[in-house]
C-alpha atoms as a PDB file:
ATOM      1  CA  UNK A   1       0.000   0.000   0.000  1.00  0.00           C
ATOM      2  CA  UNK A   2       1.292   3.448  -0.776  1.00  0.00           C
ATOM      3  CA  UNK A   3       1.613   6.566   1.183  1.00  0.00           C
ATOM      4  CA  UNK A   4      -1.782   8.006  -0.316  1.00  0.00           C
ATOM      5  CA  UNK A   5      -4.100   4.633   1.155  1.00  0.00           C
ATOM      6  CA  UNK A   6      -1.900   4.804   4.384  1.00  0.00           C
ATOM      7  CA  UNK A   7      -2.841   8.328   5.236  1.00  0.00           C
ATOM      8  CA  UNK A   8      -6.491   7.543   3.996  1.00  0.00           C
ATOM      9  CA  UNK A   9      -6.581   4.528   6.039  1.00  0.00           C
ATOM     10  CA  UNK A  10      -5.564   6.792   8.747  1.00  0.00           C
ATOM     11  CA  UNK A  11      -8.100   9.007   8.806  1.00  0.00           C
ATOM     12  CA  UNK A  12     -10.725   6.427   8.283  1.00  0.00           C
ATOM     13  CA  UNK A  13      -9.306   5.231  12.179  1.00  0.00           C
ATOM     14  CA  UNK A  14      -7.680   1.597  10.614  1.00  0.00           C
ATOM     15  CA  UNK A  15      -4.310   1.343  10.705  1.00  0.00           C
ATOM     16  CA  UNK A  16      -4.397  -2.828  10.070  1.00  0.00           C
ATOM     17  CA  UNK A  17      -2.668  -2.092   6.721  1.00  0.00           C
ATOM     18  CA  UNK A  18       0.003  -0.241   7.470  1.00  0.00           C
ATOM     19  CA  UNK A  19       1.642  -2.983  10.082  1.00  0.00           C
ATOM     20  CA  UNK A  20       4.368  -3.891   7.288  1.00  0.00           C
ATOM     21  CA  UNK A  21       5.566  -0.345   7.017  1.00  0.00           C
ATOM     22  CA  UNK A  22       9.032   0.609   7.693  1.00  0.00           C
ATOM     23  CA  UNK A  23       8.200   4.065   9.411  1.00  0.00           C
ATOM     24  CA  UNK A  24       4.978   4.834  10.759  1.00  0.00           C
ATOM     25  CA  UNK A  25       3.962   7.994  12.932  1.00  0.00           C
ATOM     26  CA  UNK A  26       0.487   7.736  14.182  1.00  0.00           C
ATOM     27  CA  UNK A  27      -1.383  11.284  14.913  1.00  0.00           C
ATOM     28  CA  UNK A  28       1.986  13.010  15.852  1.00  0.00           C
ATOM     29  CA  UNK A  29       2.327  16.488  17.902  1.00  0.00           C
ATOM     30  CA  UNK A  30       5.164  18.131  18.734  1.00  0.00           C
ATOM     31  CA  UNK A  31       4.630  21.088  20.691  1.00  0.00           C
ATOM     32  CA  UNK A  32       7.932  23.417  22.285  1.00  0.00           C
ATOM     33  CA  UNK A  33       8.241  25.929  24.515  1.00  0.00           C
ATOM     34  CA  UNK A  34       9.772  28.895  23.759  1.00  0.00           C
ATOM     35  CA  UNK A  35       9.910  32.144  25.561  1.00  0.00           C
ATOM     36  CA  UNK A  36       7.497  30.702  27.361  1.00  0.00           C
ATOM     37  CA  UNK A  37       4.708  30.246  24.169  1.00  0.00           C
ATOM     38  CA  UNK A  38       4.002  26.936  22.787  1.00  0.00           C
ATOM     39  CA  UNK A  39       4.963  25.960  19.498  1.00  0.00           C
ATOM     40  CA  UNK A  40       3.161  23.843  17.622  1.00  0.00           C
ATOM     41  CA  UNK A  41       6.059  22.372  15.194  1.00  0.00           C
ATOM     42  CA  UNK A  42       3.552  18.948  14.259  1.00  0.00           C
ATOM     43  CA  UNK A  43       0.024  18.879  14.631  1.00  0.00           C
ATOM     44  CA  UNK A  44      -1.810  15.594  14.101  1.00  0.00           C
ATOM     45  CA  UNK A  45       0.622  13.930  11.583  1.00  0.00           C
ATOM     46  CA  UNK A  46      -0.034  10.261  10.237  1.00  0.00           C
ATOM     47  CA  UNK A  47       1.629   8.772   7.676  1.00  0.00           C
ATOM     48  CA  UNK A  48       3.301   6.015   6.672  1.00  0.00           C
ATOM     49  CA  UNK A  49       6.583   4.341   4.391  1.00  0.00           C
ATOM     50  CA  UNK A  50       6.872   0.983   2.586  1.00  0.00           C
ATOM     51  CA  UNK A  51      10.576  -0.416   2.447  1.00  0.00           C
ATOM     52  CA  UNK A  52      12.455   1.007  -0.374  1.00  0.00           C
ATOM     53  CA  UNK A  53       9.850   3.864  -0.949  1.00  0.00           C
ATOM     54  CA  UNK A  54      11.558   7.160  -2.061  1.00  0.00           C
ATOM     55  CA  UNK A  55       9.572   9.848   0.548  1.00  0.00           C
ATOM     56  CA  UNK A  56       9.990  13.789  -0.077  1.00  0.00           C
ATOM     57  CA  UNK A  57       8.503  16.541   2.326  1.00  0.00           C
ATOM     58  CA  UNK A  58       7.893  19.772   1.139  1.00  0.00           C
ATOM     59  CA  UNK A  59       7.075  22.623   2.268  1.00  0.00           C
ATOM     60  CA  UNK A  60       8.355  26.709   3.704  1.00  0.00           C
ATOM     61  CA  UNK A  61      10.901  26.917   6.236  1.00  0.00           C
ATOM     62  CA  UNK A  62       9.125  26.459   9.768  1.00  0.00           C
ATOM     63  CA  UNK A  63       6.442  23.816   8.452  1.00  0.00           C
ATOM     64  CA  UNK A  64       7.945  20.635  10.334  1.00  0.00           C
ATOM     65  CA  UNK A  65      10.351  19.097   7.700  1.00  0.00           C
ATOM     66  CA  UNK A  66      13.571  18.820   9.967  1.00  0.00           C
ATOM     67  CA  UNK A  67      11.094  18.214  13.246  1.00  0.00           C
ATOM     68  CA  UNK A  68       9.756  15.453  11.189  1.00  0.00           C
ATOM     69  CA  UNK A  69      12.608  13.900  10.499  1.00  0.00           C
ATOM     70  CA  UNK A  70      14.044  14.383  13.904  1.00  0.00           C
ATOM     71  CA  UNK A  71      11.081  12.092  15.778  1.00  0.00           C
ATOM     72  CA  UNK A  72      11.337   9.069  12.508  1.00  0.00           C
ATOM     73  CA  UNK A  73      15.111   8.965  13.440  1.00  0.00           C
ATOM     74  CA  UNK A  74      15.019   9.040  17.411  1.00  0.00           C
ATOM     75  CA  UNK A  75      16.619  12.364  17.547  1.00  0.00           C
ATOM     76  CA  UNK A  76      13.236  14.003  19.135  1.00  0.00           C
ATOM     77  CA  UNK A  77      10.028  12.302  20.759  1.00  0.00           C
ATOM     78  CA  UNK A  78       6.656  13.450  20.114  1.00  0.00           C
ATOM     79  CA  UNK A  79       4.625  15.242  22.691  1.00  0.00           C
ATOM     80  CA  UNK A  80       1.730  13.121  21.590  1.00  0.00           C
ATOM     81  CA  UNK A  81       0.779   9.928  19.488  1.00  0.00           C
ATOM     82  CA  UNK A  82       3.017   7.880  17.972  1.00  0.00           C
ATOM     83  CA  UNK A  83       6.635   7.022  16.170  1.00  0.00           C
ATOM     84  CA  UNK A  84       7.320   3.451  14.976  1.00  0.00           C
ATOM     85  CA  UNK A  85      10.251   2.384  13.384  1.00  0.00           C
ATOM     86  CA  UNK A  86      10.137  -1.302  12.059  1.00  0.00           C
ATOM     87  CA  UNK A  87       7.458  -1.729  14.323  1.00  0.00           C
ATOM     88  CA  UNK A  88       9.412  -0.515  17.630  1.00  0.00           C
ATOM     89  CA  UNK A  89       7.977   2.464  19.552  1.00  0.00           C
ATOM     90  CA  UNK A  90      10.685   5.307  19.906  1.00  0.00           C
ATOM     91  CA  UNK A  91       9.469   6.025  23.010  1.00  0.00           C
ATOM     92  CA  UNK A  92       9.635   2.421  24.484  1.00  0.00           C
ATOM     93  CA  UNK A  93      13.252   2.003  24.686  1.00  0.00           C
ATOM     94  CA  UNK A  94      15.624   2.752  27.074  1.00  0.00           C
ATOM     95  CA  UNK A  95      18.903   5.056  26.506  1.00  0.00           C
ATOM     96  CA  UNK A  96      21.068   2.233  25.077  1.00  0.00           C
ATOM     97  CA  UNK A  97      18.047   0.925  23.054  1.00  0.00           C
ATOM     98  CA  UNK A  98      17.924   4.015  21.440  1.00  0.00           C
ATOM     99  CA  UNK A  99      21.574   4.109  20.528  1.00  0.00           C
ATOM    100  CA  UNK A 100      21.321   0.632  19.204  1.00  0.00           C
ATOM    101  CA  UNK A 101      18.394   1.588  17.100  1.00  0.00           C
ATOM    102  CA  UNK A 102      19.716   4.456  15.819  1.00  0.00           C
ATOM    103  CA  UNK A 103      23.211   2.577  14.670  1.00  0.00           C
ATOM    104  CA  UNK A 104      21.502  -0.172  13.514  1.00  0.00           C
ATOM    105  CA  UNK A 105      18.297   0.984  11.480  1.00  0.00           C
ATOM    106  CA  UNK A 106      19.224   4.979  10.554  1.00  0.00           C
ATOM    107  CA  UNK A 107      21.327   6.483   8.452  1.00  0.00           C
ATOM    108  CA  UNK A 108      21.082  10.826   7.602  1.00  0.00           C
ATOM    109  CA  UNK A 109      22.499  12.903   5.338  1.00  0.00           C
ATOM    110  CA  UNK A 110      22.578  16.814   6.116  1.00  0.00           C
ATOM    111  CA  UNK A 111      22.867  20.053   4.215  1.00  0.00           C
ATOM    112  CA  UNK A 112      26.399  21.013   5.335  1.00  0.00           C
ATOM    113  CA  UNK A 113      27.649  17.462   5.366  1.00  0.00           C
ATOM    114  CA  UNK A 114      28.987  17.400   8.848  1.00  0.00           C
ATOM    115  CA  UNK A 115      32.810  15.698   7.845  1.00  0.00           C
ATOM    116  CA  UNK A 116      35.368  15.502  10.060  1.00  0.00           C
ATOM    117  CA  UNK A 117      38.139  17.578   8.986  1.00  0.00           C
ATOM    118  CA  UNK A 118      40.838  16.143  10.720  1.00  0.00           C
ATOM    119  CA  UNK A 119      39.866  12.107   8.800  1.00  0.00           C
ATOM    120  CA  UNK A 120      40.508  11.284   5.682  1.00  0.00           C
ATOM    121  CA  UNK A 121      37.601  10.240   3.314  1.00  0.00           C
ATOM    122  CA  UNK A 122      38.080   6.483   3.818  1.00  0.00           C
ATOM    123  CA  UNK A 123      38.349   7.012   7.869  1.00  0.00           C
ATOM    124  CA  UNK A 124      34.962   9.532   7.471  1.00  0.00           C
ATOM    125  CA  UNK A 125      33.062   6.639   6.102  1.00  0.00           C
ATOM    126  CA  UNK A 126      34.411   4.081   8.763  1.00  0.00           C
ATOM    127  CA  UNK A 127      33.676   5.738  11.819  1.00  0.00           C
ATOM    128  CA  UNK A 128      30.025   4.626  12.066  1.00  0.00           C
ATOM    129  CA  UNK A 129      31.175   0.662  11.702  1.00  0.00           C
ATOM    130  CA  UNK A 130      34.181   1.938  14.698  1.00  0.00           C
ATOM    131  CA  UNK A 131      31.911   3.322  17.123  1.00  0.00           C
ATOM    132  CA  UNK A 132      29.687   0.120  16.518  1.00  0.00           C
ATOM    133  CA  UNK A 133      32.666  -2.521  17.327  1.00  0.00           C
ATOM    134  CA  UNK A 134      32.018  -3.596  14.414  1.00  0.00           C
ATOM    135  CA  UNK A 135      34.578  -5.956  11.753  1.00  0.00           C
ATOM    136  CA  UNK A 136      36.301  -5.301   8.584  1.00  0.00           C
ATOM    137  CA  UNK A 137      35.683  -1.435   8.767  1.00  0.00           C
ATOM    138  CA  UNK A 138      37.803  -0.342   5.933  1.00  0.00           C
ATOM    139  CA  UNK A 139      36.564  -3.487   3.746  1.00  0.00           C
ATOM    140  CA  UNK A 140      33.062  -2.025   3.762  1.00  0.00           C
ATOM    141  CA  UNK A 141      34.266   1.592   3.907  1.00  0.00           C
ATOM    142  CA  UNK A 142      36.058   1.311   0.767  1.00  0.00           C
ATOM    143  CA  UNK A 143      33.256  -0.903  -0.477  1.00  0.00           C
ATOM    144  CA  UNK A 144      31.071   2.179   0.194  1.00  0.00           C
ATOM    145  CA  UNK A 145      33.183   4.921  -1.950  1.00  0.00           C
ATOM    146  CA  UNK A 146      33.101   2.481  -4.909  1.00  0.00           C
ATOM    147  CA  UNK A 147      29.398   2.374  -5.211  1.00  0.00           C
ATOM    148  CA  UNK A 148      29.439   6.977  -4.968  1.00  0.00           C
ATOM    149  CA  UNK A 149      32.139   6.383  -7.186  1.00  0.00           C
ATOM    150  CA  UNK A 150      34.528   7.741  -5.069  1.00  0.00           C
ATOM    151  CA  UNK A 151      37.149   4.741  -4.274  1.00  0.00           C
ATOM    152  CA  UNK A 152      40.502   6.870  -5.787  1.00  0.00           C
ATOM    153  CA  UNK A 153      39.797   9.377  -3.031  1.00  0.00           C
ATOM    154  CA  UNK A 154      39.848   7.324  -0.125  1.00  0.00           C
ATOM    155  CA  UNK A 155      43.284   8.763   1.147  1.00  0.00           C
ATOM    156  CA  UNK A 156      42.106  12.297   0.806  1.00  0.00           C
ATOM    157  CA  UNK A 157      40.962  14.985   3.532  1.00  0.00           C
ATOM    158  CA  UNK A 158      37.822  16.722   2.944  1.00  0.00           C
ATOM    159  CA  UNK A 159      39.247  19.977   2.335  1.00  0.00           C
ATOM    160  CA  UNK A 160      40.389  18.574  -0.689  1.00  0.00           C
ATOM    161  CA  UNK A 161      36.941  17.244  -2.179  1.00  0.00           C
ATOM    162  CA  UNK A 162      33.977  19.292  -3.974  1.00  0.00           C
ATOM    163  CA  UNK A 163      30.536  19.994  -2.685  1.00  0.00           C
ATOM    164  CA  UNK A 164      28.995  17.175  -4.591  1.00  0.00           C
ATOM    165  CA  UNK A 165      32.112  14.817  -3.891  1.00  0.00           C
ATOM    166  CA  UNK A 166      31.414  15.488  -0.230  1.00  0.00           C
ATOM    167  CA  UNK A 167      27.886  14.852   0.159  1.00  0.00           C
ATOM    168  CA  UNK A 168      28.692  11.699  -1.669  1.00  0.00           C
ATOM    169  CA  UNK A 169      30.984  11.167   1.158  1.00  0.00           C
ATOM    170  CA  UNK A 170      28.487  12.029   3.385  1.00  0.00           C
ATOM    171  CA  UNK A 171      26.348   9.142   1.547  1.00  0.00           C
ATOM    172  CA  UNK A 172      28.879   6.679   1.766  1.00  0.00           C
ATOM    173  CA  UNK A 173      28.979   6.917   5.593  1.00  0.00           C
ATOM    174  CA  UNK A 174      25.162   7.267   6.270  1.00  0.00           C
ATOM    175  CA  UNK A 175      24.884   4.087   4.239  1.00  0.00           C
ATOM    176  CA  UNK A 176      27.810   2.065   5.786  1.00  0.00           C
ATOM    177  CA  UNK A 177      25.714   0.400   8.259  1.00  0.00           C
ATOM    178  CA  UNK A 178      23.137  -0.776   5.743  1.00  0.00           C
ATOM    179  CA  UNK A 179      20.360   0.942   7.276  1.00  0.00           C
ATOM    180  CA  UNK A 180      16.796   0.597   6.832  1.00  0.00           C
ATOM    181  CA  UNK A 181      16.090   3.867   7.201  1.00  0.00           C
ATOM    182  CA  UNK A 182      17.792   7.189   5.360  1.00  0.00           C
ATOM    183  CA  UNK A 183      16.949  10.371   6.293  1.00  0.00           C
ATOM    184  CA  UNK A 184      18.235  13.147   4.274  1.00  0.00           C
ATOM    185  CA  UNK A 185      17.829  17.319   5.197  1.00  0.00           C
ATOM    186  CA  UNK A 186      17.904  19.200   2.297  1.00  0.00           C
ATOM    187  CA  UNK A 187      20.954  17.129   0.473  1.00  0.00           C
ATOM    188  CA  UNK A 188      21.286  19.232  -2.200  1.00  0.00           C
ATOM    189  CA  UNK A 189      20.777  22.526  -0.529  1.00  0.00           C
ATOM    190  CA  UNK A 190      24.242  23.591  -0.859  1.00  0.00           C
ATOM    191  CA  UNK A 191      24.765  22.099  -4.295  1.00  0.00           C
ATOM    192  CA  UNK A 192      24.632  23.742  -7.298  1.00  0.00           C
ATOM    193  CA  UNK A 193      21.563  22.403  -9.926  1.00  0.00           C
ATOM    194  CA  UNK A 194      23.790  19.527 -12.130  1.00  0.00           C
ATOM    195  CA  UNK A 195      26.091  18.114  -8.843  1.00  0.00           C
ATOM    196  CA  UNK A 196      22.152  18.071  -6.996  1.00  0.00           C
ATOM    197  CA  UNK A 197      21.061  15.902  -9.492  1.00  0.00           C
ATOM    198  CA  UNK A 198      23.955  13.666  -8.921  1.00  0.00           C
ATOM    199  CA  UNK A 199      23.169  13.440  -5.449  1.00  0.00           C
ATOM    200  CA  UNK A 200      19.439  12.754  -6.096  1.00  0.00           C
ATOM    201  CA  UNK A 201      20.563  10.342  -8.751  1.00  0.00           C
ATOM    202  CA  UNK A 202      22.630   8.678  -5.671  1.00  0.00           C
ATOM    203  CA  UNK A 203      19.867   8.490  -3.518  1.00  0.00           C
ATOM    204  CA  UNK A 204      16.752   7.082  -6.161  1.00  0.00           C
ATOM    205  CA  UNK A 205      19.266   4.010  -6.563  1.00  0.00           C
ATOM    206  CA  UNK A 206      20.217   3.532  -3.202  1.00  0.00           C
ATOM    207  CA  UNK A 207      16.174   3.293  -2.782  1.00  0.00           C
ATOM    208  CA  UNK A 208      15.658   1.226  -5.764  1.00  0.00           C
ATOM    209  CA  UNK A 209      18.467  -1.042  -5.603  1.00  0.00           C
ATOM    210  CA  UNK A 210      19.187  -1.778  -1.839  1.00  0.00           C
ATOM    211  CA  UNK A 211      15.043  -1.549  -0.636  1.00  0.00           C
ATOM    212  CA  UNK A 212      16.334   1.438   1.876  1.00  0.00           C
ATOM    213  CA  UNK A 213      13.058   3.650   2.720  1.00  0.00           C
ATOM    214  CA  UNK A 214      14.500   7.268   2.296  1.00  0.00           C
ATOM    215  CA  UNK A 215      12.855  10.301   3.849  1.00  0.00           C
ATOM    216  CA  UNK A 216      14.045  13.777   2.224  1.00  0.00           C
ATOM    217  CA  UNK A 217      13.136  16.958   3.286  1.00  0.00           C
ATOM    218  CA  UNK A 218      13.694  19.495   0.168  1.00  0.00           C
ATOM    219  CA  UNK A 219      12.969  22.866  -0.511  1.00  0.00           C
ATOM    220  CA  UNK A 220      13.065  22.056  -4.032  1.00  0.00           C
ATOM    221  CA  UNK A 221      10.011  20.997  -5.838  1.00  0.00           C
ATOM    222  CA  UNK A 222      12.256  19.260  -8.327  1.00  0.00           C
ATOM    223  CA  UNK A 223      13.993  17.484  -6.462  1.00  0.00           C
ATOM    224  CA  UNK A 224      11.047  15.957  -4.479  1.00  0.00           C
ATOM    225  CA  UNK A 225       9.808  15.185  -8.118  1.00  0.00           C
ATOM    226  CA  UNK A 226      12.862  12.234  -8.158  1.00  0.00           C
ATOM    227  CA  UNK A 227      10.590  11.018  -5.088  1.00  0.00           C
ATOM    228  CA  UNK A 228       7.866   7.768  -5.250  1.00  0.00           C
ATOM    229  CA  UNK A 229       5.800  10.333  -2.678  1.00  0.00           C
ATOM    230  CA  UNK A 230       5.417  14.131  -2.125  1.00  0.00           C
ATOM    231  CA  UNK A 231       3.915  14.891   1.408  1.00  0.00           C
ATOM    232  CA  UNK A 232       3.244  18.696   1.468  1.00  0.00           C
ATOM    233  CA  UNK A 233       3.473  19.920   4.774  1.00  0.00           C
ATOM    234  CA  UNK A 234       2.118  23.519   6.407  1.00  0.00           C
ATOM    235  CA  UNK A 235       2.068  24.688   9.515  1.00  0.00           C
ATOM    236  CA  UNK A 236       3.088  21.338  11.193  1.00  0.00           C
ATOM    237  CA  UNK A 237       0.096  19.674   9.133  1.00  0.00           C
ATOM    238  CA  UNK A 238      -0.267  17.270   5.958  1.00  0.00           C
ATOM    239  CA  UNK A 239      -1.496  19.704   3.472  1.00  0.00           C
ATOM    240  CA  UNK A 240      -1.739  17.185   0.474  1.00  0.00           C
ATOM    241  CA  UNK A 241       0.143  13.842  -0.521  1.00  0.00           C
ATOM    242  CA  UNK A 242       0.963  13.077  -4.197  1.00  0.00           C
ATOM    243  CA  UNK A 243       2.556   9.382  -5.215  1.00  0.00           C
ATOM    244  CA  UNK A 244       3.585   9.165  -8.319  1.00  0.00           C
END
């Protein structure tokens, strides 16, 4: 079932065919406080994402996008309703079960692609499978580069990359962990038009080819039009939802 019959099945009050989806949030509010006056960044949001579904949110600056993808990842918890993230409630797990989920199932991708400086590329992309404990971190590092197409410039420090060859970067290390999960803030935001198109280009075959349910929040109107969904969001609400 698609995005469109979710969030109708939603509002109809039967969620029984949405139990196979990947990300679910189920009448989500997200309310802060600040100066004292509430702040209603989500109001009522329900929606949900099949495995290997493409997912774009669109909308102004200050409608929920990056809130949104905050509670699907773990990073935030939603005053009300809930977040469910192959089928495990964010709000059920303890400290360490969160940390576990979060290396385990997500991967994101941001806007200024948050590099360390002081690594090289190939070290950049192995630090998620290092903090894990995991094995044969520069194996599936380098594995990583080759499929952004970006193997000859393991040994290099980011300072020495592109825009476009660093978000790739920034790819190859959300992606490391084969996650289930990709969440992406405005990936091309700092790219000009053609090396944005690469990146989207990355991230449709990442979808297609490994089943990995990405949620993008974009600006752009074409790039969410690389996306299997459009959910247009205002003022913390689902304004409309296109599938293509």
């Amino acid at each position: 079932m698609d995005l469109t019959q979710a969030n109708a099945a939603e509002m109809q009050g039967d969620l029984s065919h949405t139990k196979i989806a990947l990300l679910r949030m189920e009448k989500v509010t997200k309310t802060y406080l600040t100066d004292g006056q509430a702040v209603h960044a989500l109001n009522g949001v329900s929606l949900c994402a099949q495995r290997g579904e493409f997912v774009a949110l669109v909308g102004r600056s200050g409608c929920g996008k990056s809130t949104l993808l905050n509670l699907a990842g773990a990073m935030d918890f939603a005053t009300s309703g809930r977040v469910l993230l192959d089928g495990i409630s964010t709000t059920e797990l303890s400290d360490n079960g969160l940390t576990c989920l979060r290396r385990e199932k997500v991967g994101f991708i941001f806007q200024s692609f948050q590099l360390l400086h002081t690594l090289t590329v190939l070290e950049n992309v192995e630090l998620p499978l290092l903090l894990a404990g995991e094995s044969n971190t520069q194996r599936r590092a380098q594995k990583q580069l080759e499929l952004v197409e970006l193997a000859d410039l393991a040994p290099r420090m980011p300072h020495q990359l592109s825009g476009g060859q660093m978000q790739r970067v920034a790819i190859a290390r959300a992606m490391v962990h084969t996650p289930r999960l990709l969440l992406a803030d405005e990936p091309t935001g700092n790219l000009d038009t053609q090396t944005g198109n690469v990146i989207l280009q990355h991230l449709r075959r990442i979808a297609d080819e490994q089943k990995t349910t990405i949620l993008m929040a974009t600006h752009s109107v074409e790039a969410a039009s690389i996306a299997d969904t459009v959910i247009k969001l205002r003022d913390g609400a689902i304004e409309e939802v296109v599938a293509r």
